[in-house]
Protein backbone atom coordinates (compact mmCIF):
# COMPACT_ATOMS: atom_id res chain seq x y z
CA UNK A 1 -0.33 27.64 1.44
CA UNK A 2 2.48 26.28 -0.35
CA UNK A 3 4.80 26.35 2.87
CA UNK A 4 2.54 24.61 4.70
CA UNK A 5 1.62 21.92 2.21
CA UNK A 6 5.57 21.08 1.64
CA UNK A 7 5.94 21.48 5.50
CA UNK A 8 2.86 18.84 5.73
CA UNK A 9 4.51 16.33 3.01
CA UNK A 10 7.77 16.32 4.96
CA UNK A 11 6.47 15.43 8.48
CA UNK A 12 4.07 12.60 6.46
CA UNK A 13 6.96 11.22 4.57
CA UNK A 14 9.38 10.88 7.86
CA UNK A 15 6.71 9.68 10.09
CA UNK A 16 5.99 6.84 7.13
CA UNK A 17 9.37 6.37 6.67
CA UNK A 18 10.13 5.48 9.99
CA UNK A 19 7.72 2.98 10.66
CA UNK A 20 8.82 1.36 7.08
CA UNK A 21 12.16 0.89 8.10
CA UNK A 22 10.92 -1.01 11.10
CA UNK A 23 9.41 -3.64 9.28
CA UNK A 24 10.28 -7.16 8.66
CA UNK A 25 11.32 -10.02 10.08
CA UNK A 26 14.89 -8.75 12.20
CA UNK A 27 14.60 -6.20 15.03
CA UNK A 28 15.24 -2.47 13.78
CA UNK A 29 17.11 -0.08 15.56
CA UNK A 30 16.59 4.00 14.70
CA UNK A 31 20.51 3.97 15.24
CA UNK A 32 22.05 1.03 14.19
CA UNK A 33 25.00 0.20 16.48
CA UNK A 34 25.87 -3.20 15.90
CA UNK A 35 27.56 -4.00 12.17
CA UNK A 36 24.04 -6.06 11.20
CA UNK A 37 22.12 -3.44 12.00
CA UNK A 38 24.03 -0.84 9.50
CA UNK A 39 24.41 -3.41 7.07
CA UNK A 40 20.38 -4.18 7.44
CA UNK A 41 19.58 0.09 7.40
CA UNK A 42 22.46 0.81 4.81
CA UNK A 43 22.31 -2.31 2.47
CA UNK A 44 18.85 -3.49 2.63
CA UNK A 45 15.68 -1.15 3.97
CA UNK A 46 16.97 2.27 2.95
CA UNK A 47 17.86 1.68 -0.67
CA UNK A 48 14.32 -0.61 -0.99
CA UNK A 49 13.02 2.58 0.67
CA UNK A 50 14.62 5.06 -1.75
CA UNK A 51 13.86 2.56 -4.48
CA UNK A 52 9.90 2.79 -3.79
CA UNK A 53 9.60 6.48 -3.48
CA UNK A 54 11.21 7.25 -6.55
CA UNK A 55 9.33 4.41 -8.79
CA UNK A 56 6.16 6.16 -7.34
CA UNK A 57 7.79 9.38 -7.54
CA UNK A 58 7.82 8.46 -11.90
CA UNK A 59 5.43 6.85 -12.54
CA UNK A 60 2.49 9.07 -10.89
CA UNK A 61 4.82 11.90 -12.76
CA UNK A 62 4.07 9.82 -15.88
CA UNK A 63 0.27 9.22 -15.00
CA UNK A 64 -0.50 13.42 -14.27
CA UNK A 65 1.20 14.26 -17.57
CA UNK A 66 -0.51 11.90 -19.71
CA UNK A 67 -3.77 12.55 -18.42
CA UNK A 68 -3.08 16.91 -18.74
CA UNK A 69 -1.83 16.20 -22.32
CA UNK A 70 -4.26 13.83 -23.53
CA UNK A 71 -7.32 15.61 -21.54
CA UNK A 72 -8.32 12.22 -20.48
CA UNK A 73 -8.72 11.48 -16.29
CA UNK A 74 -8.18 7.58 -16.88
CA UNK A 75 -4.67 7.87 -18.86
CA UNK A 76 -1.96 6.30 -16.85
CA UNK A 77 1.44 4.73 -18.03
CA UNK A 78 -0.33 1.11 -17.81
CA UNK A 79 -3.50 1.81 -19.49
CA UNK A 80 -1.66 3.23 -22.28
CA UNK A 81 1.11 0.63 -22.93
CA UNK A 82 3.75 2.77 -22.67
CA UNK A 83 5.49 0.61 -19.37
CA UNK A 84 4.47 -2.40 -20.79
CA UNK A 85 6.46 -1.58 -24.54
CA UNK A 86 9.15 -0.62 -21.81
CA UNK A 87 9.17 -3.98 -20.32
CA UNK A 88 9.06 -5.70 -23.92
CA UNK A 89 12.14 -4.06 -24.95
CA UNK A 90 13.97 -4.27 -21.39
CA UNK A 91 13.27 -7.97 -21.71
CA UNK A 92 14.49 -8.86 -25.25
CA UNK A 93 17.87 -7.11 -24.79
CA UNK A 94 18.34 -9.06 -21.05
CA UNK A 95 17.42 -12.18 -22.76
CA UNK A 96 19.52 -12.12 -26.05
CA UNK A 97 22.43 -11.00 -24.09
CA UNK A 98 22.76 -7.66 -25.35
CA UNK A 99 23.23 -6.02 -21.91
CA UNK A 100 23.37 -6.57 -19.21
CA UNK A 101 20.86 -6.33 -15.69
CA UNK A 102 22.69 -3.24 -14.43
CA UNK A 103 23.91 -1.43 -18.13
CA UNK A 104 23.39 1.75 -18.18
CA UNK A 105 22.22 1.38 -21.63
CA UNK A 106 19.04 -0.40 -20.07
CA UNK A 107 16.88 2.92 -19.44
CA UNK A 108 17.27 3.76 -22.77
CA UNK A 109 16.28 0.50 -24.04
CA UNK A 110 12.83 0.99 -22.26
CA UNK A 111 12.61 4.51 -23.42
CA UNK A 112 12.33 3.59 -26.84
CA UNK A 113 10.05 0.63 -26.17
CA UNK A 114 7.74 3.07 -24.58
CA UNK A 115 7.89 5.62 -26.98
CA UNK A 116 7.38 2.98 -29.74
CA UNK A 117 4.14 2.19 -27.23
CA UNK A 118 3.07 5.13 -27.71
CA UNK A 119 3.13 5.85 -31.25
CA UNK A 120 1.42 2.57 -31.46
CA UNK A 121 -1.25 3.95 -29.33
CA UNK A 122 -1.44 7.29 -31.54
CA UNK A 123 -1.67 5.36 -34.99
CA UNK A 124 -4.43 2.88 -33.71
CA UNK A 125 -6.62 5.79 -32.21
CA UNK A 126 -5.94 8.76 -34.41
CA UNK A 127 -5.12 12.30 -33.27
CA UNK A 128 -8.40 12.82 -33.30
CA UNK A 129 -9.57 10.43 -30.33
CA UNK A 130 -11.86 10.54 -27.82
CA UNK A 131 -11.14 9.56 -23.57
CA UNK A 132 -12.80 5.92 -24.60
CA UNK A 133 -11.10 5.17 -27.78
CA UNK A 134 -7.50 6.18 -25.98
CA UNK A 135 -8.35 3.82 -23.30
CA UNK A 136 -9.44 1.07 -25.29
CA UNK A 137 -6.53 1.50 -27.84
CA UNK A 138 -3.80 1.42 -24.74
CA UNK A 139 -5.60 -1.84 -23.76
CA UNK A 140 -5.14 -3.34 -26.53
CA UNK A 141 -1.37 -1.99 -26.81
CA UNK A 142 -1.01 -3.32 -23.07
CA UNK A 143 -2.40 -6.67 -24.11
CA UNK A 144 -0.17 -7.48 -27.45
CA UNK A 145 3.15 -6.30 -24.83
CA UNK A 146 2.07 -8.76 -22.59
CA UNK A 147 1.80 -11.30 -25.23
CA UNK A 148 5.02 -10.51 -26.95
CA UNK A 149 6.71 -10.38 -23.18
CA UNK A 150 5.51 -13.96 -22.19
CA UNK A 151 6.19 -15.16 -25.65
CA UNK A 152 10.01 -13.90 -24.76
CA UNK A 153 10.22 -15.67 -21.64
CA UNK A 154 8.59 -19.16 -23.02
CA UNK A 155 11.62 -18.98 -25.20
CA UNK A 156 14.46 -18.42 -23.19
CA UNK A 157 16.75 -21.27 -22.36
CA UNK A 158 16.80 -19.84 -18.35
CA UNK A 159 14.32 -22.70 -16.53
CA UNK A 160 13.22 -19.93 -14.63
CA UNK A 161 12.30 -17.45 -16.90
CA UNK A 162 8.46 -17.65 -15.73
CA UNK A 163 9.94 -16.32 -12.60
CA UNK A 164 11.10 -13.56 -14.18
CA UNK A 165 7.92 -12.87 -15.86
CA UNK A 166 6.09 -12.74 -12.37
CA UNK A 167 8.93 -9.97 -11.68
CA UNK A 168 8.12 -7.89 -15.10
CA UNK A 169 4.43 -8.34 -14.94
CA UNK A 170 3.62 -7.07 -11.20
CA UNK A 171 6.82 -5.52 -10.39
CA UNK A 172 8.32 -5.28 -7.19
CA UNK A 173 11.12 -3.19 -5.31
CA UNK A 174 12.04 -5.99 -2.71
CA UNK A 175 15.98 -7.70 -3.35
CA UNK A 176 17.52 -4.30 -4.73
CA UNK A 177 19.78 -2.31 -3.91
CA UNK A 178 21.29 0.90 -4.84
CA UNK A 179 22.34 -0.19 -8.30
CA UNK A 180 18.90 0.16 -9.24
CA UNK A 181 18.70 3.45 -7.76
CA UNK A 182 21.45 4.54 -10.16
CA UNK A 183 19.53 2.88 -12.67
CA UNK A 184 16.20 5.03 -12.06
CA UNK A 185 17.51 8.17 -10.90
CA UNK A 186 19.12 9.40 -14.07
CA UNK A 187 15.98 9.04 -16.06
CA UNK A 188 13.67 11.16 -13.21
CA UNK A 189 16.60 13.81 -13.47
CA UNK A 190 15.96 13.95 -17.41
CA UNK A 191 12.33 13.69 -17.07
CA UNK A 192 12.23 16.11 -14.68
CA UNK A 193 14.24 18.98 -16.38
CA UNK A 194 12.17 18.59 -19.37
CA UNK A 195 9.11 19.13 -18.04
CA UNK A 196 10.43 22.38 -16.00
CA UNK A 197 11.58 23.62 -19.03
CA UNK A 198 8.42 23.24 -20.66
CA UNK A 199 5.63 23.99 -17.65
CA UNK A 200 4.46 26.84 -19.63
CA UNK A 201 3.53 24.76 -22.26
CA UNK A 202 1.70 22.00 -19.75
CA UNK A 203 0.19 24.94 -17.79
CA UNK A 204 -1.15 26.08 -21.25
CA UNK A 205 -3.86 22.46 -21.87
CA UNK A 206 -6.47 24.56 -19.05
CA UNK A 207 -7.76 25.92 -22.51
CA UNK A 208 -8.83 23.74 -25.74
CA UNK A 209 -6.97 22.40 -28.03
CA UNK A 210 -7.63 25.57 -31.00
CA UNK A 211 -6.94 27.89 -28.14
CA UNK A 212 -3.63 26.05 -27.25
CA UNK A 213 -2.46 26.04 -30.81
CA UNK A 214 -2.88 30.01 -31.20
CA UNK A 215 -0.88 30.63 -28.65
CA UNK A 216 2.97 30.40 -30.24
CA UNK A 217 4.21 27.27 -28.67
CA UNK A 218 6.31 25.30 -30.71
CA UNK A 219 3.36 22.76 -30.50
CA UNK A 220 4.84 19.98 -32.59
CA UNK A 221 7.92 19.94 -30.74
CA UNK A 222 7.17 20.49 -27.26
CA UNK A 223 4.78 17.51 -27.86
CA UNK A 224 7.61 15.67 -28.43
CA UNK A 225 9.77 16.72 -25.84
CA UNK A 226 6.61 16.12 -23.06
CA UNK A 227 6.61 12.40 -24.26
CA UNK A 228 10.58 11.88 -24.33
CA UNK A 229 9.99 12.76 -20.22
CA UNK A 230 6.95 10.53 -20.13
CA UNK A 231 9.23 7.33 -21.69
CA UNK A 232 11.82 8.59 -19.75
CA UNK A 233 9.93 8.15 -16.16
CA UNK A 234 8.01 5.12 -17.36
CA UNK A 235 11.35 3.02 -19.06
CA UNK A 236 13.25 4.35 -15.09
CA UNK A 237 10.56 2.78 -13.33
CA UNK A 238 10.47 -0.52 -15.37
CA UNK A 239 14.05 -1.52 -15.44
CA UNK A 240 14.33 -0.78 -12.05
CA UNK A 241 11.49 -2.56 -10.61
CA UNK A 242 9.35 -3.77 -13.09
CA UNK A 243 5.80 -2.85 -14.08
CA UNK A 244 3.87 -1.30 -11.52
CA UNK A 245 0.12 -0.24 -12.47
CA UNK A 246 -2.23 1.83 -11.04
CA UNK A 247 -0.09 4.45 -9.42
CA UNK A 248 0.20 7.14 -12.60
CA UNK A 249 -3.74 7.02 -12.04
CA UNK A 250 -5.10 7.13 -8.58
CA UNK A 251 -2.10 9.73 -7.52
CA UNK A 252 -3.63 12.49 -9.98
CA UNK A 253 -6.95 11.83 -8.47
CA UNK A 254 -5.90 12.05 -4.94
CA UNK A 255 -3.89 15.80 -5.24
CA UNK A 256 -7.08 16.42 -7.25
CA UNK A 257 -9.31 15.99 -4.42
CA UNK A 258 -7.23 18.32 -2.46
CA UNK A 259 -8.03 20.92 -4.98
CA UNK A 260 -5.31 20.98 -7.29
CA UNK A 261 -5.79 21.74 -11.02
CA UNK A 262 -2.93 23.74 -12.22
CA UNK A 263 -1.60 21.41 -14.52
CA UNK A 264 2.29 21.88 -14.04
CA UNK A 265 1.02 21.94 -10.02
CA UNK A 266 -1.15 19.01 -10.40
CA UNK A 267 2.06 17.15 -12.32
CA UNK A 268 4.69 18.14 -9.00
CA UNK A 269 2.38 17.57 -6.37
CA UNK A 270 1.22 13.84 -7.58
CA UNK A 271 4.86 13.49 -8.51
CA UNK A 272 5.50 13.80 -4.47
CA UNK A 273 1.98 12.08 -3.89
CA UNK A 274 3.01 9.07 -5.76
CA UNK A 275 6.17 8.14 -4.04
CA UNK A 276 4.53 8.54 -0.99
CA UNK A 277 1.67 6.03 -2.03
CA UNK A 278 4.25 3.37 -2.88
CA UNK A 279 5.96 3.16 0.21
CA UNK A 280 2.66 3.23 1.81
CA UNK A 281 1.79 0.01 -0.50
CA UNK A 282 5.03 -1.62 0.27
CA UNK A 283 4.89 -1.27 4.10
CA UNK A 284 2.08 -3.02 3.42
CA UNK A 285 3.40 -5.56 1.24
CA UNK A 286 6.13 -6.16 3.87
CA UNK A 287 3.56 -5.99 6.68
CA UNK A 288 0.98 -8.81 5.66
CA UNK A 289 1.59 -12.09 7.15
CA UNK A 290 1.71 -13.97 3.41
CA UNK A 291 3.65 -17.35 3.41
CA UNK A 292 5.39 -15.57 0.25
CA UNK A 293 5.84 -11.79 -0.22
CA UNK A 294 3.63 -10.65 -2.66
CA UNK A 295 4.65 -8.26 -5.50
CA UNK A 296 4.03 -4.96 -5.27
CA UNK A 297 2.19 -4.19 -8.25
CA UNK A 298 -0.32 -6.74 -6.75
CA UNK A 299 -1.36 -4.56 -4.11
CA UNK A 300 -1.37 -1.59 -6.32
CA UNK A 301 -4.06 -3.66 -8.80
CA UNK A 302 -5.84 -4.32 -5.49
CA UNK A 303 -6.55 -0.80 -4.82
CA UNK A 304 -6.63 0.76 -8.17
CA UNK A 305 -8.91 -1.15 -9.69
CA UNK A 306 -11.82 -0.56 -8.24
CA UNK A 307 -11.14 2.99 -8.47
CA UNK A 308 -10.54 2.61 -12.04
CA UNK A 309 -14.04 1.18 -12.40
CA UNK A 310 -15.55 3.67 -10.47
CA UNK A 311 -13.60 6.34 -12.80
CA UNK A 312 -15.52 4.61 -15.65
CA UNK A 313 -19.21 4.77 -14.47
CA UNK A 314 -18.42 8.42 -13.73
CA UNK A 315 -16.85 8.95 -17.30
CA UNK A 316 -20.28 7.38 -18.62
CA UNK A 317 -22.78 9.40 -16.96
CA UNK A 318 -20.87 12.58 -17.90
């Protein structure tokens, strides 16, 4: 079973891969011969291509963690505030001059503007909260980072700072290159080795909460740890690209409906899921005939919302 679904993924992801790098606006060639071409395949589609899968690659990572730790379907890095304390931070240091766009310093910056997020989150709704009060609390989390983001911008001597903001607010993947790769992939390898090391601890939320604590994890600090690899995904994902919503919460669903609830499982397989649904979203994105390219995270608001909706009416007849 687990041949075949890896064997399945890989076929998926080529055949969509291929078709991505054919689109736009110059003639694509499978093997680029002429010196345009392999600048065009090496320079331009294939690290935008890269780029993509790995921001959806985090950030569902992100979204299937948060919702196995917090027992709550409707977590996701968004809803929660973590990428948008990220994007705060990220911001501020660009803007005062502190580093610069491709420091390596930068992912670290966002890490501890999402983990401030998220004890934010924790002091506003109490250990103690329910699905609801989480959401509503991340809202509100979301909503004063967004304030304190645009507030940044307004004040920045750049005349096209509100430019920028359109770039931090509905992220996008289009004009980068491999720098940014660099930029994200250190942060998925940390996030990623953390939460191998500690699967037996995620595997452990299937039971309840006085169950989990009488088991002999190191509860206080494996919480910990899970959240550093949370930050670490969500702060990759915004200096890289920006802040992209939805994807943390409609990959989860979709490995769910394929009968997936292992929790460490659940966590891989939408890790895969979700940088498959972002290139998916981006061919699209490249593919619609817009005077202007829209952002990504446009499209990804476009289809998650409604499903987030639809995610609440269920939550309130249960």
């Amino acid at each position: 079973m687990r041949t075949s679904w890896w064997l399945g993924y890989l076929s998926l992801l080529l055949a969509i891969s291929w078709v991505y790098l054919g689109l736009g606006h110059y003639q694509f060639e499978w093997w680029p011969s002429s010196p345009i071409q392999q600048q065009l395949w090496l320079d331009i589609r294939l690290p935008r291509l890269t780029l993509a899968w790995l921001n959806g690659f985090a950030l569902a990572s992100a979204g299937a963690i948060l919702q196995v730790i917090l027992r709550n379907p409707l977590a996701e890095p968004g809803l929660t505030g973590v990428a948008g304390g990220a994007a705060v931070a990220t911001v501020l240091v660009l803007y005062l001059g502190w580093l610069g766009a491709l420091s390596w310093w930068l992912p670290l910056v966002g890490m501890l503007g999402g983990a401030l997020s998220l004890l934010v989150l924790l002091v506003i709704a109490g250990r103690k909260a329910s699905g609801n009060e989480l959401i509503l609390a991340g809202v509100a989390v979301s909503a004063v980072a967004g304030a304190m983001l645009a507030v940044i911008l307004n004040m920045a001597a750049n005349p096209y700072a509100f430019q920028e903001l359109s770039l931090w607010m509905m992220g996008s993947v289009s004009n980068r290159g491999w720098p940014q790769v660099w930029l994200i992939g250190p942060c998925i390898v940390l996030g990623g080795l953390i939460c191998w090391r500690q699967r037996g601890f995620i595997n452990a939320h299937i039971f309840d909460q006085y169950t989990l604590l009488s088991l002999g994890f190191a509860y206080a600090r494996s919480m910990w740890l899970i959240l550093i690899a949370v930050t670490s995904f969500v702060a990759g994902s915004v200096v890289s690209a920006g802040i992209i919503g939805f994807v943390g919460l409609i990959a989860p669903h979709l490995v769910r409906l394929l009968g997936v609830h292992k929790p460490s499982t659940l966590v891989w397989r939408s890790a895969f899921c979700g940088g498959l649904l972002v290139v998916v979203v981006d061919g699209l994105v490249k593919w619609l005939p817009t005077p202007i390219e829209l952002h990504l995270g446009v499209i990804a608001a476009v289809i998650g919302a409604p499903l987030l909706i639809v995610l609440l009416q269920r939550a309130g007849r249960a």
